[in-house]
C-alpha atoms as a PDB file:
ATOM      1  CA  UNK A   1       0.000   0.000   0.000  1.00  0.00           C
ATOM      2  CA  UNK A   2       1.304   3.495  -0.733  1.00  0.00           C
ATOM      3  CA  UNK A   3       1.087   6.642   1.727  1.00  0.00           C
ATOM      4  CA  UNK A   4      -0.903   9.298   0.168  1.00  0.00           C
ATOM      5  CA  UNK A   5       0.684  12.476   1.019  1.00  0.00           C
ATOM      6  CA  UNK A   6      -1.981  15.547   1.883  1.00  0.00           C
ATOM      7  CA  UNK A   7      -0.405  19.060   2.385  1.00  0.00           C
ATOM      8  CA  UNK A   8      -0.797  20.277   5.929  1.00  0.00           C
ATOM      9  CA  UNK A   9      -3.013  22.801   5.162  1.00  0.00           C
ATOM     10  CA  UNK A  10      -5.672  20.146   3.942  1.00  0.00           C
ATOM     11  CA  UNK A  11      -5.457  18.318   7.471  1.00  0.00           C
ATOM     12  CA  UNK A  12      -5.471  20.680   9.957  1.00  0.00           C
ATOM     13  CA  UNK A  13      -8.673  22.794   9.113  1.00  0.00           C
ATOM     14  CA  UNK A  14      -9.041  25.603  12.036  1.00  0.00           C
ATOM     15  CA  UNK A  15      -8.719  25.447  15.454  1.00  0.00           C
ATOM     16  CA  UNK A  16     -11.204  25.440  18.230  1.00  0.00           C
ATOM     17  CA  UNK A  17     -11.683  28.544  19.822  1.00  0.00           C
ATOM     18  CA  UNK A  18     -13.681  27.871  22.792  1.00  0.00           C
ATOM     19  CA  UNK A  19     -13.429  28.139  26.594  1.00  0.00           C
ATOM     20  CA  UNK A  20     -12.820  24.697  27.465  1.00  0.00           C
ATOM     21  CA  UNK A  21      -9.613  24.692  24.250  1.00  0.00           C
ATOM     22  CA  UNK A  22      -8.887  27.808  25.745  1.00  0.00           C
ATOM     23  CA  UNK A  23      -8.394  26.260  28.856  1.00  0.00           C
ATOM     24  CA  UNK A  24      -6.251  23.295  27.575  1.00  0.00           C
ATOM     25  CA  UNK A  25      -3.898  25.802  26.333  1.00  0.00           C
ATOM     26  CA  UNK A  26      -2.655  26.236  29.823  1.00  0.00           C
ATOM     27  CA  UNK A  27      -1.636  22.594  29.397  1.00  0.00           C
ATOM     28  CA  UNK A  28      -0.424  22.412  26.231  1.00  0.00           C
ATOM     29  CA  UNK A  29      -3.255  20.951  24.775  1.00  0.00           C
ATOM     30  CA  UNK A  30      -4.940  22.627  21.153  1.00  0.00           C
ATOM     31  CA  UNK A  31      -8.123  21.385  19.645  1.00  0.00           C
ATOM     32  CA  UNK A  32      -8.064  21.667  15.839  1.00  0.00           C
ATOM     33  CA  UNK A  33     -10.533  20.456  13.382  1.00  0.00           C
ATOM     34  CA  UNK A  34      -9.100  18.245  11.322  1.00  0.00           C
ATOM     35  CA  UNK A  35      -9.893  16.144   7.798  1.00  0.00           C
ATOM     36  CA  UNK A  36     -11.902  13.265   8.552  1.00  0.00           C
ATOM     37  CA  UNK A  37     -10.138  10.644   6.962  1.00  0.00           C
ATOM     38  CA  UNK A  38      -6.404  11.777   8.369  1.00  0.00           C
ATOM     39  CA  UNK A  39      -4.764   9.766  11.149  1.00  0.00           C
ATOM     40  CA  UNK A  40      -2.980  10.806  13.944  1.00  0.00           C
ATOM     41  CA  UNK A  41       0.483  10.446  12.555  1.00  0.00           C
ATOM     42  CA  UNK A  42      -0.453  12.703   9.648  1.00  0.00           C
ATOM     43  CA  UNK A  43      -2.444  15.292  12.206  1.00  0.00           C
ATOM     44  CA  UNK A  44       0.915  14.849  14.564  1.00  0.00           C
ATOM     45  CA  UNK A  45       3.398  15.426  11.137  1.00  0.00           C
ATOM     46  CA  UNK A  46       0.877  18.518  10.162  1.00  0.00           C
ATOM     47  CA  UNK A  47       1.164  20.580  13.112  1.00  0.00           C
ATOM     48  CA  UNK A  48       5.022  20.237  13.444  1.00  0.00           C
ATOM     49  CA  UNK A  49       5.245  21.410   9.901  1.00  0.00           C
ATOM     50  CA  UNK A  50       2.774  24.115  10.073  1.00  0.00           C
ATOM     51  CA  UNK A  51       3.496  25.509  13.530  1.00  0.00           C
ATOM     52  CA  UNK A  52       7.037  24.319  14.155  1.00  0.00           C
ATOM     53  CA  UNK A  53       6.534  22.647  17.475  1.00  0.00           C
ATOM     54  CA  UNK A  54       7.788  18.909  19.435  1.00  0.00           C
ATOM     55  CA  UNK A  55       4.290  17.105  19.493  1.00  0.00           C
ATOM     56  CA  UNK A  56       4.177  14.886  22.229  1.00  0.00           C
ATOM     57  CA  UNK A  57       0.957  13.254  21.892  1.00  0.00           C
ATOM     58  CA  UNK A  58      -2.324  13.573  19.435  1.00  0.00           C
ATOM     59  CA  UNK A  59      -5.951  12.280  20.812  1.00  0.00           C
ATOM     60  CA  UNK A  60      -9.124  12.256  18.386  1.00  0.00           C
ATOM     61  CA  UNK A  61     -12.319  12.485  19.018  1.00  0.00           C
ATOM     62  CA  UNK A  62     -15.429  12.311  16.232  1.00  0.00           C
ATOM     63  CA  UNK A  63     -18.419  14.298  16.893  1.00  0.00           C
ATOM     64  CA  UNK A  64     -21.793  13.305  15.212  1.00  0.00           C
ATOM     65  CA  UNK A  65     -23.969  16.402  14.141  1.00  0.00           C
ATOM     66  CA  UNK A  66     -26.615  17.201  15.927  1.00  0.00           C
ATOM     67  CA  UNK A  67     -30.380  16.634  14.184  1.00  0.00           C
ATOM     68  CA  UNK A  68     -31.752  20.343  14.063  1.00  0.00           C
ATOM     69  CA  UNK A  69     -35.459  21.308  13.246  1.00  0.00           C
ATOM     70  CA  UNK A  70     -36.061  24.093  11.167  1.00  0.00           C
ATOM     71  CA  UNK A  71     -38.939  25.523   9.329  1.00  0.00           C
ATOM     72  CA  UNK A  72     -38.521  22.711   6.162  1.00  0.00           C
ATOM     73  CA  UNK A  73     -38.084  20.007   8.765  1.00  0.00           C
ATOM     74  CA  UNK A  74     -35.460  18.591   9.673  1.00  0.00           C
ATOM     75  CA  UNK A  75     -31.928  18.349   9.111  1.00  0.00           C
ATOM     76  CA  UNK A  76     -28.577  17.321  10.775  1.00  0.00           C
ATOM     77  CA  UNK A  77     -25.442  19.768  11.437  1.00  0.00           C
ATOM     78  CA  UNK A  78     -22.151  18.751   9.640  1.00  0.00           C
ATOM     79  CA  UNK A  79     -20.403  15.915  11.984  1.00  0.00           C
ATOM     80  CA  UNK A  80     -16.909  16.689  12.351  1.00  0.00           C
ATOM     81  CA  UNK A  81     -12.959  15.409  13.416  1.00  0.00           C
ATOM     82  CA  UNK A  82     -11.534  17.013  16.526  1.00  0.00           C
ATOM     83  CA  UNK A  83      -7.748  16.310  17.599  1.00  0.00           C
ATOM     84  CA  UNK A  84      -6.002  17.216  20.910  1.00  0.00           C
ATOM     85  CA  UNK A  85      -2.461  18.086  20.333  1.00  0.00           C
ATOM     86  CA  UNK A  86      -0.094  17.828  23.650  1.00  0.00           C
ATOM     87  CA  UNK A  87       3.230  20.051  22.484  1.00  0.00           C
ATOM     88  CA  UNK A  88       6.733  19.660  24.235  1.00  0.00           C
ATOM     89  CA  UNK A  89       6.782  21.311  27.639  1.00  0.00           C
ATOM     90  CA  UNK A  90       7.646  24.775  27.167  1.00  0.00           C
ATOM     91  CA  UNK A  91       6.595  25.210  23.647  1.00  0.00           C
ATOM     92  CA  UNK A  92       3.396  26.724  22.986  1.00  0.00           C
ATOM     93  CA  UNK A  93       0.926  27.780  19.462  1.00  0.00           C
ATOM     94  CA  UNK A  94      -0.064  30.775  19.063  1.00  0.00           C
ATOM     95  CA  UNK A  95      -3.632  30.468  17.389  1.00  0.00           C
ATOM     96  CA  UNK A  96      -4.189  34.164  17.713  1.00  0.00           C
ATOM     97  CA  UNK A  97      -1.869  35.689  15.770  1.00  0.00           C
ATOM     98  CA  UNK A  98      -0.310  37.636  18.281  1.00  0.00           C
END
């Protein structure tokens, strides 16, 4: 089987900017969205290129869209990939842009 390369950019989609990430920061811990068919290797390789940090460990997470009602009926939000990046003590990302 051969590895199919993605650029970075097409695995990590945005971070989560929430208070509980926000939170996790203190830690060391960022939540990104990422691609739903990438792995944690290729989430783990995509964040050390992008951001230029020592990732120490990556934990995923799926999260099923929730079934809204609206005035047509009903529908379902997008369902999406979340990963939890631990970076090397000392190191941080800056999702800000400060």
């Amino acid at each position: 089987m051969v590895a199919v390369h993605k650029p970075a950019h097409d695995i990590i989609l945005k971070p989560v900017v929430s208070e509980k990430s926000y939170a996790l920061s203190d830690r060391g811990q960022y939540t990104f969205v990422v691609a739903k068919d990438a792995n944690k290797v290729q989430i783990k390789q995509a964040i050390e290129e992008i951001f230029k940090v020592k990732v120490i460990s990556v934990n995923t997470l799926n999260r099923a869209g929730k079934r809204v009602r609206t005035r047509y009926g009903y529908g379902q939000r997008d369902s999406q990939k979340r990963a939890i990046v631990t970076v090397a003590e000392g190191q941080s990302i800056d999702i800000f842009g400060n």
